[in-house]
N, C-alpha and C. Protein backbone atom coordinates (compact mmCIF):
# COMPACT_ATOMS: atom_id res chain seq x y z
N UNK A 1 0.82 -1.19 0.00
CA UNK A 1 0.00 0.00 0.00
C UNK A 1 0.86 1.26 0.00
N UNK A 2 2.04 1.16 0.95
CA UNK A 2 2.81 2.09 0.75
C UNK A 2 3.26 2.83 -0.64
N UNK A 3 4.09 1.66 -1.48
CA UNK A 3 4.47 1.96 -2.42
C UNK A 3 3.31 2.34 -3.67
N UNK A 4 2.24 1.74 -3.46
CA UNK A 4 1.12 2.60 -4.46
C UNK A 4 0.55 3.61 -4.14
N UNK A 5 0.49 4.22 -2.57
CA UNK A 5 0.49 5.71 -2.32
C UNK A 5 1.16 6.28 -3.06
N UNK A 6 2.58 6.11 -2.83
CA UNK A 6 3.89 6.86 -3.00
C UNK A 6 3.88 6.82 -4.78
N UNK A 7 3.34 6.17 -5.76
CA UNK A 7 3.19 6.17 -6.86
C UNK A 7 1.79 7.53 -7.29
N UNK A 8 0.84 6.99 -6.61
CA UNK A 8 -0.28 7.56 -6.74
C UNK A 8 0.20 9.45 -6.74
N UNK A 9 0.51 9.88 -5.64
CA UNK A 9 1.07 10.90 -5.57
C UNK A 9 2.02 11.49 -6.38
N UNK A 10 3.18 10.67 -6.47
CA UNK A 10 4.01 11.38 -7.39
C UNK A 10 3.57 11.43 -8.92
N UNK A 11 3.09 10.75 -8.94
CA UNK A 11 2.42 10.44 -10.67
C UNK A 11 0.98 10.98 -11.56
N UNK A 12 0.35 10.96 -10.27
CA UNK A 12 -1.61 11.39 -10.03
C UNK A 12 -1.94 10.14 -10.09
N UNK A 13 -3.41 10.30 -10.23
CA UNK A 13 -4.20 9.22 -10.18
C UNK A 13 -5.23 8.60 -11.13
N UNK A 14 -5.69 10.35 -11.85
CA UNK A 14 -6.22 10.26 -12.96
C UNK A 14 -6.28 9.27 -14.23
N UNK A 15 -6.63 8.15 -14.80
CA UNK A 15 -6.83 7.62 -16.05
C UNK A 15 -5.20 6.10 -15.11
N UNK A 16 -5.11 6.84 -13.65
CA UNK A 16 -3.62 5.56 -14.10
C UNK A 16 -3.67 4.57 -12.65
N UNK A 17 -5.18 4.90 -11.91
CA UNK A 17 -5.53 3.56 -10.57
C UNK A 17 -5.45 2.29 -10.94
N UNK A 18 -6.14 1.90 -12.05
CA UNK A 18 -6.35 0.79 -12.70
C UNK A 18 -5.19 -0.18 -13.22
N UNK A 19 -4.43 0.53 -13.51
CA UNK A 19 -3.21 -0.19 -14.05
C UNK A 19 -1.75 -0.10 -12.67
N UNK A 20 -2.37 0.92 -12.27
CA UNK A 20 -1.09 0.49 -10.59
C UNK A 20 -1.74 -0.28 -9.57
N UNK A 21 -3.36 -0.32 -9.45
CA UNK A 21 -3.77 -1.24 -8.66
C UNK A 21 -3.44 -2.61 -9.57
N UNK A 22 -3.71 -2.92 -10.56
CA UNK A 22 -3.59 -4.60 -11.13
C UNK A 22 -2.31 -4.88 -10.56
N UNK A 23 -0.85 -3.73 -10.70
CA UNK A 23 0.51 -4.43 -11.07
C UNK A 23 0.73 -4.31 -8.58
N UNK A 24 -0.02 -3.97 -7.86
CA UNK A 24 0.28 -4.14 -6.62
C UNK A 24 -0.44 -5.08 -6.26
N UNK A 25 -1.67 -5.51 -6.75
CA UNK A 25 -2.38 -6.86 -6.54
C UNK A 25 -1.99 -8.13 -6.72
N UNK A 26 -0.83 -7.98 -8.37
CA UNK A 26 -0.26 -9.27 -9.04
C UNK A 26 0.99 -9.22 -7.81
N UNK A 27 1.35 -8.05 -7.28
CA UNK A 27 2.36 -8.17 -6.26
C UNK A 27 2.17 -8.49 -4.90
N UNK A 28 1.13 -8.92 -4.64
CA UNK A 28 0.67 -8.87 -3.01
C UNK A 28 -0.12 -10.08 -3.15
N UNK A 29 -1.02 -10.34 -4.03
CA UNK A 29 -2.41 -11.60 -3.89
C UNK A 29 -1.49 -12.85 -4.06
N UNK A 30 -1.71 -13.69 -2.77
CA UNK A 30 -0.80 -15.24 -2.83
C UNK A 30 -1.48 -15.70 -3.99
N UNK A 31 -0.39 -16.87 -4.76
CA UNK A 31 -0.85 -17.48 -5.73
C UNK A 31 -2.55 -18.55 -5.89
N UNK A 32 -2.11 -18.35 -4.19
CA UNK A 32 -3.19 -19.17 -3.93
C UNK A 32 -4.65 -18.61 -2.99
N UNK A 33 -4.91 -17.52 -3.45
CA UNK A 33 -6.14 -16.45 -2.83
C UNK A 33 -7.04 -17.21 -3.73
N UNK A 34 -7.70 -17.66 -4.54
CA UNK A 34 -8.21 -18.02 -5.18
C UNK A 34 -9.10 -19.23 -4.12
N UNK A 35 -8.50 -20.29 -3.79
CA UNK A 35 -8.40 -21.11 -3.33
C UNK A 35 -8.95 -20.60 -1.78
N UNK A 36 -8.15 -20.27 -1.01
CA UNK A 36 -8.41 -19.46 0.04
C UNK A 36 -9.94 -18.90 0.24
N UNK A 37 -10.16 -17.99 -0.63
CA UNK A 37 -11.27 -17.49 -0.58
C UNK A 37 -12.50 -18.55 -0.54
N UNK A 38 -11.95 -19.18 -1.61
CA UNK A 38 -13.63 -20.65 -1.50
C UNK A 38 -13.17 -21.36 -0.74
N UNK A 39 -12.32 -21.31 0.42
CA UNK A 39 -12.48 -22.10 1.71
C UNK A 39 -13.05 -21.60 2.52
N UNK A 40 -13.13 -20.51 2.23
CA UNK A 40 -14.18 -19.59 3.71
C UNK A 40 -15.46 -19.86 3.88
N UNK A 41 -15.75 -20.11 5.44
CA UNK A 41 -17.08 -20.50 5.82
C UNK A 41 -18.32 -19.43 5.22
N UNK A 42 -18.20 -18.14 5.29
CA UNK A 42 -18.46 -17.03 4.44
C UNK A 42 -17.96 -16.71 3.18
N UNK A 43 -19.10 -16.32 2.13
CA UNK A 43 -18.83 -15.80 1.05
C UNK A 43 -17.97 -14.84 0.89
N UNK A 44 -17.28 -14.64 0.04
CA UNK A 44 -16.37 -13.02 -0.52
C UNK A 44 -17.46 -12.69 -1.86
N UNK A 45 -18.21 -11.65 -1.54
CA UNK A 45 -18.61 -11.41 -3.04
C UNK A 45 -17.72 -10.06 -3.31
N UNK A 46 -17.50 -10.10 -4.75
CA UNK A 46 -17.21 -8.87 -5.74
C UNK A 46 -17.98 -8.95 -6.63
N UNK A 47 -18.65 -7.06 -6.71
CA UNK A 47 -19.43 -6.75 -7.41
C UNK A 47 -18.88 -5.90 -8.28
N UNK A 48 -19.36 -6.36 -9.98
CA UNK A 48 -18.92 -5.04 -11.04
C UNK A 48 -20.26 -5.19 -11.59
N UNK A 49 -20.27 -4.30 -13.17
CA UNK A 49 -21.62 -4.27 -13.93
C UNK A 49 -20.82 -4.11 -14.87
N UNK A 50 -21.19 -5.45 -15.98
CA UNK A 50 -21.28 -5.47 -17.10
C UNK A 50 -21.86 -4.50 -18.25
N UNK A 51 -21.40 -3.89 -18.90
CA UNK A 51 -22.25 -3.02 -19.76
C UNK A 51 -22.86 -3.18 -21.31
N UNK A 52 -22.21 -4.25 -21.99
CA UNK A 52 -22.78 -4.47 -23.14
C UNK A 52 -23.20 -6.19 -23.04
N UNK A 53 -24.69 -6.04 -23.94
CA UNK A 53 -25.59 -5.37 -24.48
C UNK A 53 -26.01 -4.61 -23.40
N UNK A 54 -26.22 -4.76 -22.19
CA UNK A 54 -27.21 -4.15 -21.20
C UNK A 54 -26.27 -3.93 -19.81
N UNK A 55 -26.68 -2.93 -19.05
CA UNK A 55 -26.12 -3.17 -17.86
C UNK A 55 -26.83 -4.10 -17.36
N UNK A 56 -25.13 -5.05 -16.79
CA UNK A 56 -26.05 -6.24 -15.75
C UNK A 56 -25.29 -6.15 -14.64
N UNK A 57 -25.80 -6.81 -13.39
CA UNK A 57 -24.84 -6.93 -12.22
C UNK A 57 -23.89 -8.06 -12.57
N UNK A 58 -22.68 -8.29 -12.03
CA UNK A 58 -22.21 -9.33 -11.85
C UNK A 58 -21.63 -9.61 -10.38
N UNK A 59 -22.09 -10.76 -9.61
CA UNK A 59 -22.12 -10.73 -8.07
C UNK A 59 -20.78 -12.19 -7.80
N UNK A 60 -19.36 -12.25 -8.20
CA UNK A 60 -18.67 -13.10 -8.23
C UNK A 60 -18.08 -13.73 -6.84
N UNK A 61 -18.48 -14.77 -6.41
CA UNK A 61 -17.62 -15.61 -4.97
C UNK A 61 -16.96 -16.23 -5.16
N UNK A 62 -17.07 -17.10 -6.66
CA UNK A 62 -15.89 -18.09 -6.98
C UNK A 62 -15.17 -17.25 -7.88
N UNK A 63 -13.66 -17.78 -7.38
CA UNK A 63 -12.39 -17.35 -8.80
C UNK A 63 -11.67 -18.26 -8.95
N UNK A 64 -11.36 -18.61 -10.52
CA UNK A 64 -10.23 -19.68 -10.98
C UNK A 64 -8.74 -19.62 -10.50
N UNK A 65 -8.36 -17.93 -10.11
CA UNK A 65 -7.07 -17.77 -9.88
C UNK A 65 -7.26 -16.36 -9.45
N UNK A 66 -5.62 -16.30 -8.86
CA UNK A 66 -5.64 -15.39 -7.97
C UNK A 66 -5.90 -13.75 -9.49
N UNK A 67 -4.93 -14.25 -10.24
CA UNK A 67 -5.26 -13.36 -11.58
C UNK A 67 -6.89 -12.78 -11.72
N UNK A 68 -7.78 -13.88 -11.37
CA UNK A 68 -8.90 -13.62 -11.88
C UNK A 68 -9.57 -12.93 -11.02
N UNK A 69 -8.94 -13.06 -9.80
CA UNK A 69 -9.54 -12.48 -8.58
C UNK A 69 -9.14 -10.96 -8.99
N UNK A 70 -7.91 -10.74 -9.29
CA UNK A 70 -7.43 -9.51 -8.97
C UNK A 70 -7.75 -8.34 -10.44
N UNK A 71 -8.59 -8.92 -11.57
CA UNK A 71 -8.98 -9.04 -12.48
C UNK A 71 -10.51 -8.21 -12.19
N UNK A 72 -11.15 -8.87 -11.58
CA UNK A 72 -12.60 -8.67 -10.77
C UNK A 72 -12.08 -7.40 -9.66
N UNK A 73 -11.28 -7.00 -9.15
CA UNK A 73 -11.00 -6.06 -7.39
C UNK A 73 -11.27 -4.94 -8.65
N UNK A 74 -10.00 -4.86 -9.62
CA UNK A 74 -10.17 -4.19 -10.70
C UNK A 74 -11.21 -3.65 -10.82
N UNK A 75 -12.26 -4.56 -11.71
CA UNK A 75 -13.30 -4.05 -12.02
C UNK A 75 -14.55 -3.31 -11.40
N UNK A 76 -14.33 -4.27 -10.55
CA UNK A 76 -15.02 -3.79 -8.89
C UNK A 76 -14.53 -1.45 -8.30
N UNK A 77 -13.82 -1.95 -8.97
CA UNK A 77 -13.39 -0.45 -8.72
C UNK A 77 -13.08 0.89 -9.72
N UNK A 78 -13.78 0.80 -10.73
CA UNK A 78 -13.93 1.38 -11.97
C UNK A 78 -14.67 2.20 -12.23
N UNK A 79 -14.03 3.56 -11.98
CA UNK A 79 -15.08 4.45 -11.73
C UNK A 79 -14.98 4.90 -13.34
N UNK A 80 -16.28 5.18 -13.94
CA UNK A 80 -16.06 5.43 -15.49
C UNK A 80 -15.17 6.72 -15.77
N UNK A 81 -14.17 6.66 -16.48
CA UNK A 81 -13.72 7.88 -16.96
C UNK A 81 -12.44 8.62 -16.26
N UNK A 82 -12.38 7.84 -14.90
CA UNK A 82 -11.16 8.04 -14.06
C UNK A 82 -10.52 7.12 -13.68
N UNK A 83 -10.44 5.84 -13.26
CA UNK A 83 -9.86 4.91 -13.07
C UNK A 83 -9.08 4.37 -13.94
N UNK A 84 -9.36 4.52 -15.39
CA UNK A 84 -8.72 4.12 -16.63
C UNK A 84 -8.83 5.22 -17.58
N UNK A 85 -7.57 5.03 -18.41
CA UNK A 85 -8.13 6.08 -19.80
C UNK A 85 -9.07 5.90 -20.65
N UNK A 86 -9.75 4.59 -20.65
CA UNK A 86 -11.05 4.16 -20.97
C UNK A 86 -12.33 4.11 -20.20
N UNK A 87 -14.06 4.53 -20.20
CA UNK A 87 -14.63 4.18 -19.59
C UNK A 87 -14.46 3.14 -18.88
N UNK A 88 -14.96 1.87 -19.47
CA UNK A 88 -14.36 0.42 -19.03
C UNK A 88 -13.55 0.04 -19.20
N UNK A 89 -12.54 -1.19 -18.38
CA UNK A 89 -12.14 -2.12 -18.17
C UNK A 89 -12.57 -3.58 -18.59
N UNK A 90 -11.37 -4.46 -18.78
CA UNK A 90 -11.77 -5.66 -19.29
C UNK A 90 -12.17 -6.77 -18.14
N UNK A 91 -12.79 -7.33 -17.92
CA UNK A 91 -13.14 -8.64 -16.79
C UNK A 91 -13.92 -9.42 -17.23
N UNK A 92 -13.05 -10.28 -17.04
CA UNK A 92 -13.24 -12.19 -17.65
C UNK A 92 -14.51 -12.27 -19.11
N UNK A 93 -13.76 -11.16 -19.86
CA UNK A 93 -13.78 -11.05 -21.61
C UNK A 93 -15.04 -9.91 -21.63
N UNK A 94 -15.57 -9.22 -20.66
CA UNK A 94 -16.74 -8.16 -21.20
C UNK A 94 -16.02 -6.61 -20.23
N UNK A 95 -16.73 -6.06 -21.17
CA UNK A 95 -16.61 -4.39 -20.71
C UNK A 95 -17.20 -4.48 -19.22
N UNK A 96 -16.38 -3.93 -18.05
CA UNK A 96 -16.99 -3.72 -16.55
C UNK A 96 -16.91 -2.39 -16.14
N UNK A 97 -17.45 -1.75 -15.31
CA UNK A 97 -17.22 -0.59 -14.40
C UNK A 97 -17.95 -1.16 -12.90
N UNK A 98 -17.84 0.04 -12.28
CA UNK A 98 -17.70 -0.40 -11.10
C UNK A 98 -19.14 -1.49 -10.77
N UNK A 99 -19.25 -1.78 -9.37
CA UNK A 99 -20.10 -2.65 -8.60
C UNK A 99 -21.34 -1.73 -8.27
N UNK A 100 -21.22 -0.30 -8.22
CA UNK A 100 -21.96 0.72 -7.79
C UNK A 100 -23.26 0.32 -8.54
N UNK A 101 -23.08 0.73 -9.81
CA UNK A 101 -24.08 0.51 -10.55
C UNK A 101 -25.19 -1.04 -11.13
N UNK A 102 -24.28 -1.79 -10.58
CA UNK A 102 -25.27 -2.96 -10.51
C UNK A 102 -26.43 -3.78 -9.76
N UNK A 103 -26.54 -2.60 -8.03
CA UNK A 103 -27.59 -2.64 -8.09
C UNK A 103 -28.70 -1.82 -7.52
N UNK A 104 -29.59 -1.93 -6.35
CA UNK A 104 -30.57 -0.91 -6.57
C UNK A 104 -29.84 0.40 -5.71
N UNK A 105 -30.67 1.11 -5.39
CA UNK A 105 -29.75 2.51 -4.98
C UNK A 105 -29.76 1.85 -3.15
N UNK A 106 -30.75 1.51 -3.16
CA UNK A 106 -30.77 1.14 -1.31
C UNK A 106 -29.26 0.14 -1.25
N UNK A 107 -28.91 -0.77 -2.22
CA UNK A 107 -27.98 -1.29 -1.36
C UNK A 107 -26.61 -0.64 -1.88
N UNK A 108 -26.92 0.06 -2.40
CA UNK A 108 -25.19 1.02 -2.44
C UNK A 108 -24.39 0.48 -3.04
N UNK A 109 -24.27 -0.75 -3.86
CA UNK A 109 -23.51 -1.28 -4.97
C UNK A 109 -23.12 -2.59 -4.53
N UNK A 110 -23.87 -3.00 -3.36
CA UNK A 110 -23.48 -4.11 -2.64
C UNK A 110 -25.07 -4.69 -2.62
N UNK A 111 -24.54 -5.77 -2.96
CA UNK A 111 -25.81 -7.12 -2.85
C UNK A 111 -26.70 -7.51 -1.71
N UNK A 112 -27.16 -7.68 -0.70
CA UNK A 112 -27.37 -8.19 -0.17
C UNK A 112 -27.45 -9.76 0.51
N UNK A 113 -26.48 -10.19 1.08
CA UNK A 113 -25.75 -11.84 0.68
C UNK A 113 -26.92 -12.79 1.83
N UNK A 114 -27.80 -12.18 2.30
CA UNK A 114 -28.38 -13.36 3.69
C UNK A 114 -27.87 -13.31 4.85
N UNK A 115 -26.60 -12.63 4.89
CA UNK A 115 -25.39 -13.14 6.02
C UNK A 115 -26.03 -11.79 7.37
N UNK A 116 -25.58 -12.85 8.41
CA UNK A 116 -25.81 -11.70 9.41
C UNK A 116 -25.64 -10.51 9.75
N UNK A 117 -24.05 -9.52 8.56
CA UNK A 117 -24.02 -8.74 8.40
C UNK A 117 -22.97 -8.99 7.18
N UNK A 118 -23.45 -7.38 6.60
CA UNK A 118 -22.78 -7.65 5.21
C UNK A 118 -21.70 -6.03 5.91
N UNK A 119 -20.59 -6.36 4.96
CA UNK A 119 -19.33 -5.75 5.09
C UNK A 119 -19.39 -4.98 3.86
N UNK A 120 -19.68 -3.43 3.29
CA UNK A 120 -19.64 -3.12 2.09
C UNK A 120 -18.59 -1.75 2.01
N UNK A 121 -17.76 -1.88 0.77
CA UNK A 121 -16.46 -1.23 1.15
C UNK A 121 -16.82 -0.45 -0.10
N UNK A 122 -16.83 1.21 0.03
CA UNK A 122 -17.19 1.84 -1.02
C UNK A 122 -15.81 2.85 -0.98
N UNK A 123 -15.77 4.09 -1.41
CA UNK A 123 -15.17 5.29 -1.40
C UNK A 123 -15.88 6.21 -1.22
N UNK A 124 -17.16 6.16 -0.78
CA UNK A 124 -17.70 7.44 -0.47
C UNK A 124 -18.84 6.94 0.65
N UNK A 125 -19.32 7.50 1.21
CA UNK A 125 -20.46 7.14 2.36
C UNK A 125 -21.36 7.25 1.85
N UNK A 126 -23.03 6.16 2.04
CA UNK A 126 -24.06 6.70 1.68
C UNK A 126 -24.58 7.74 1.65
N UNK A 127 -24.23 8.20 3.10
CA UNK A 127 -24.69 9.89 2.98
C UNK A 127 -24.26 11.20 2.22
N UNK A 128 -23.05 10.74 0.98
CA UNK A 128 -22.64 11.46 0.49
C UNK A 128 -23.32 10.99 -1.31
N UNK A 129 -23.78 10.26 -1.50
CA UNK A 129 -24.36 9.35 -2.37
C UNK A 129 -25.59 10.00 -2.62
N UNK A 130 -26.18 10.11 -3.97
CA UNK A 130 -27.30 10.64 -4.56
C UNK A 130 -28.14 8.90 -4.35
N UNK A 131 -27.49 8.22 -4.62
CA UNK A 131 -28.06 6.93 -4.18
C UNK A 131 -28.95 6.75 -2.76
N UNK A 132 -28.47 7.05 -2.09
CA UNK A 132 -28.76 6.99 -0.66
C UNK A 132 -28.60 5.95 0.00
N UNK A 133 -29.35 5.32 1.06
CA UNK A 133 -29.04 4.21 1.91
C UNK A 133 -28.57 4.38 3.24
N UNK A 134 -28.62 3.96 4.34
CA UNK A 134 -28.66 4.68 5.74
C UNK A 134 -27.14 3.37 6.59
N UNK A 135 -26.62 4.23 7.16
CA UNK A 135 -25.20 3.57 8.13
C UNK A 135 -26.00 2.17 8.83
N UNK A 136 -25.48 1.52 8.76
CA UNK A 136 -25.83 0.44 10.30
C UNK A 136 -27.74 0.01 9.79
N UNK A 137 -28.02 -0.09 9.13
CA UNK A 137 -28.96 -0.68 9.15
C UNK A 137 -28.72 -2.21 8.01
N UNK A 138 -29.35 -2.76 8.18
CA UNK A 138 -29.77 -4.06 7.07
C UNK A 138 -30.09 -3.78 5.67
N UNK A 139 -29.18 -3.71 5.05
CA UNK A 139 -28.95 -3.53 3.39
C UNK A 139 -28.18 -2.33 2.93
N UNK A 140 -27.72 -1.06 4.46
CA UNK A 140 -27.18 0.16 4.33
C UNK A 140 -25.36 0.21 4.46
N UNK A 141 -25.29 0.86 4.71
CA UNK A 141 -23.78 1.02 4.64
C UNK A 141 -23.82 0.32 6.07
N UNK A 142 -22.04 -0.44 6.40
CA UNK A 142 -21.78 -0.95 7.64
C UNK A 142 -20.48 -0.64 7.90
């Protein structure tokens, strides 16, 4: 994290998150996160949205590899127009942007998984969100 601060800053951030987050992920994610993750008694979901033909959600728990994982964090974090010098990003062969938009405004870009509490990691607070959605409640920010 250090060293992609210390990039982020000296360099900006504009059009170039996307490509310094992939190359600190391929540097940090064990070969074997993949694996890891579908051993957990709890789900890991990552959320992006597909955009062609249609926006769709895509709500991913399983990954083939740690690549694919870090492939998806990517996408998961794609804000159109700043994260890359392209709107979208590529993930596992279709155009993605972020998780925000895949689904309704109450859950803030995060799914709702069943689980006794869901963990949803954004960059901005609901309350700063035209979306909306309320802190500490069941389906709101936590």
């Amino acid at each position: 994290m250090k060293r992609m601060g210390a990039d982020l800053r000296a360099a900006g951030t504009a059009h170039r998150l996307a490509s310094v987050l992939k190359r600190e992920l391929r540097a940090t994610l064990p070969e074997d996160a993949a694996e890891v993750l579908g051993q957990r008694p709890g789900d890991v979901t990552v959320t992006y949205t597909t955009v062609f033909p249609f926006l769709e959600g895509q709500f991913v728990r399983r990954f083939a590899s740690a690549a694919d994982l870090a492939e998806c964090l990517v996408a998961s974090c794609n804000i159109p127009f700043y994260v890359a010098p392209w709107p979208t990003v590529t993930c596992r062969g279709r155009q993605a942007v972020d998780g925000y938009f895949a689904t309704k405004p109450q859950h803030f870009g995060c799914p709702p998984t069943g689980a006794r509490r869901d963990v949803r990691v954004s960059c901005s607070s609901s309350s700063s969100s035209s979306r909306g959605g309320s802190r500490g409640e069941r389906g709101g920010e936590v």
